[in-house]
Protein backbone atom coordinates (compact mmCIF):
# COMPACT_ATOMS: atom_id res chain seq x y z
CA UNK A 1 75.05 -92.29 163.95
CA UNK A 2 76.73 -89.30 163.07
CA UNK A 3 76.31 -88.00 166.92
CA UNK A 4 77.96 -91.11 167.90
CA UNK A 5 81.15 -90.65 165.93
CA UNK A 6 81.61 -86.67 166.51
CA UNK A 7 81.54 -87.94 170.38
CA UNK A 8 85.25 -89.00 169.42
CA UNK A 9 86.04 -85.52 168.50
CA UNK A 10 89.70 -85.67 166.52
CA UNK A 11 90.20 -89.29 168.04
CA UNK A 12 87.72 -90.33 165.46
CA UNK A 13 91.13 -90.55 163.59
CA UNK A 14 92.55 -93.47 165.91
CA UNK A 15 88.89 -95.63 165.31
CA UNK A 16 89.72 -95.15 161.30
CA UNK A 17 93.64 -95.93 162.23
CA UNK A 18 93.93 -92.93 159.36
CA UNK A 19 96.16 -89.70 159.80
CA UNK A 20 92.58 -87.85 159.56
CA UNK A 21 88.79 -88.75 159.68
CA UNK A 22 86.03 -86.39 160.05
CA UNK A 23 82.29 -87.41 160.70
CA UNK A 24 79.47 -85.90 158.16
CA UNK A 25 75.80 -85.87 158.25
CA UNK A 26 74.21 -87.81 155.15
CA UNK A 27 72.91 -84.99 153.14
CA UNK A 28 76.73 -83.39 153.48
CA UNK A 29 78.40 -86.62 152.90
CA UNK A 30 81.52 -86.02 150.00
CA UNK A 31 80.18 -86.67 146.52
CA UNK A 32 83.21 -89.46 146.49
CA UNK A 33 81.49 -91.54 149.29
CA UNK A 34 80.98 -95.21 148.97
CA UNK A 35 78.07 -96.28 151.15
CA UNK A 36 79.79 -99.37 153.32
CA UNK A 37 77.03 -102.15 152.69
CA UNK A 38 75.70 -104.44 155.67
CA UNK A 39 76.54 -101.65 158.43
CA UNK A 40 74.29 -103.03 161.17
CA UNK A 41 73.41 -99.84 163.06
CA UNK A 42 72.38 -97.13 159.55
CA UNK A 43 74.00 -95.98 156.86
CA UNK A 44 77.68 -95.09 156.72
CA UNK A 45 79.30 -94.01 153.67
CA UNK A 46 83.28 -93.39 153.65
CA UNK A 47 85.82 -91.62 151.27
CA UNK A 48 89.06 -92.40 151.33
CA UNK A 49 92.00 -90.31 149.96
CA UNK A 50 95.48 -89.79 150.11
CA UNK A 51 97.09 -87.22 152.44
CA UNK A 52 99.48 -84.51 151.05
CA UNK A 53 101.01 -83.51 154.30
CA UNK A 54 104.46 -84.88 155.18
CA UNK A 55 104.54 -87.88 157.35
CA UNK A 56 105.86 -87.54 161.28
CA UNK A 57 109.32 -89.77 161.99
CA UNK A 58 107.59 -89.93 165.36
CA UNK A 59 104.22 -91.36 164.94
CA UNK A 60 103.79 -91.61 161.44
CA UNK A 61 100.40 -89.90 160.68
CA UNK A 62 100.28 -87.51 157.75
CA UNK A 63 100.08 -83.67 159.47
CA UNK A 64 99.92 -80.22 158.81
CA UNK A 65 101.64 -79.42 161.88
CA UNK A 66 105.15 -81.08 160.80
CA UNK A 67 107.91 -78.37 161.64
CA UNK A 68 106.00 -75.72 163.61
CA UNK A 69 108.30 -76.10 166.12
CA UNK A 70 112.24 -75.13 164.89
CA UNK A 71 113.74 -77.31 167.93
CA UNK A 72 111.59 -80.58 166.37
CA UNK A 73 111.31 -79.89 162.58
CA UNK A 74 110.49 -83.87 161.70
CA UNK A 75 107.64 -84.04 164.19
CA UNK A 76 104.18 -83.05 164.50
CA UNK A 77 102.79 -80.96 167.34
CA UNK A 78 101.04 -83.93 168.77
CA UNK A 79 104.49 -85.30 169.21
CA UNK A 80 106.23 -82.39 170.27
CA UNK A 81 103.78 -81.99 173.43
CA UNK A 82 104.11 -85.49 173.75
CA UNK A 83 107.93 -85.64 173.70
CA UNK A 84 108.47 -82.11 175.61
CA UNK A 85 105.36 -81.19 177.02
CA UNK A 86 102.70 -82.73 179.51
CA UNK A 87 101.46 -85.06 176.60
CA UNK A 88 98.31 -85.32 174.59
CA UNK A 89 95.16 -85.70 176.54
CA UNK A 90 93.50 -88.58 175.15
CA UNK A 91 89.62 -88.77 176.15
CA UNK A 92 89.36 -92.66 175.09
CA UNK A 93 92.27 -94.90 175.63
């Protein structure tokens, strides 16, 4: 299981629709996990919590990146590339 989702790398984030996900084997899970019941293919367990970082006007995910760049100070870095850049290379559209 846990091969399968770290195949999505950082676009695990866009299967979740969250700001953030990251994949964990079992015996690292996050004390906080609730196992999600009737998961066909093994056991998955998820945490959810709130983000602290400030939300992009762009995109609106939750970042740590928000304001690295002085000429885009509302915007992540995702968006930045995106808006001034070559764009975000996205391995699974």
């Amino acid at each position: 299981m846990l091969e399968r989702l770290n195949v999505l790398g950082d676009e695990l984030r866009f299967v979740f629709i969250t700001s953030e996900a990251t994949a964990h084997p079992l015996d690292e899970r996050p004390v906080d996990a609730v196992e999600i019941e009737g998961f066909a293919t093994g056991r998955l367990f998820v945490e959810v919590r709130p983000s602290h970082n400030a939300k992009c006007v762009r995109c609106w995910h939750r970042r740590r990146d928000i304001g690295d760049d002085p000429e885009h100070p509302e915007i992540c870095g995702r968006c930045v590339d995106n808006v001034t850049g070559t764009g975000e290379k996205r391995r699974f559209a």
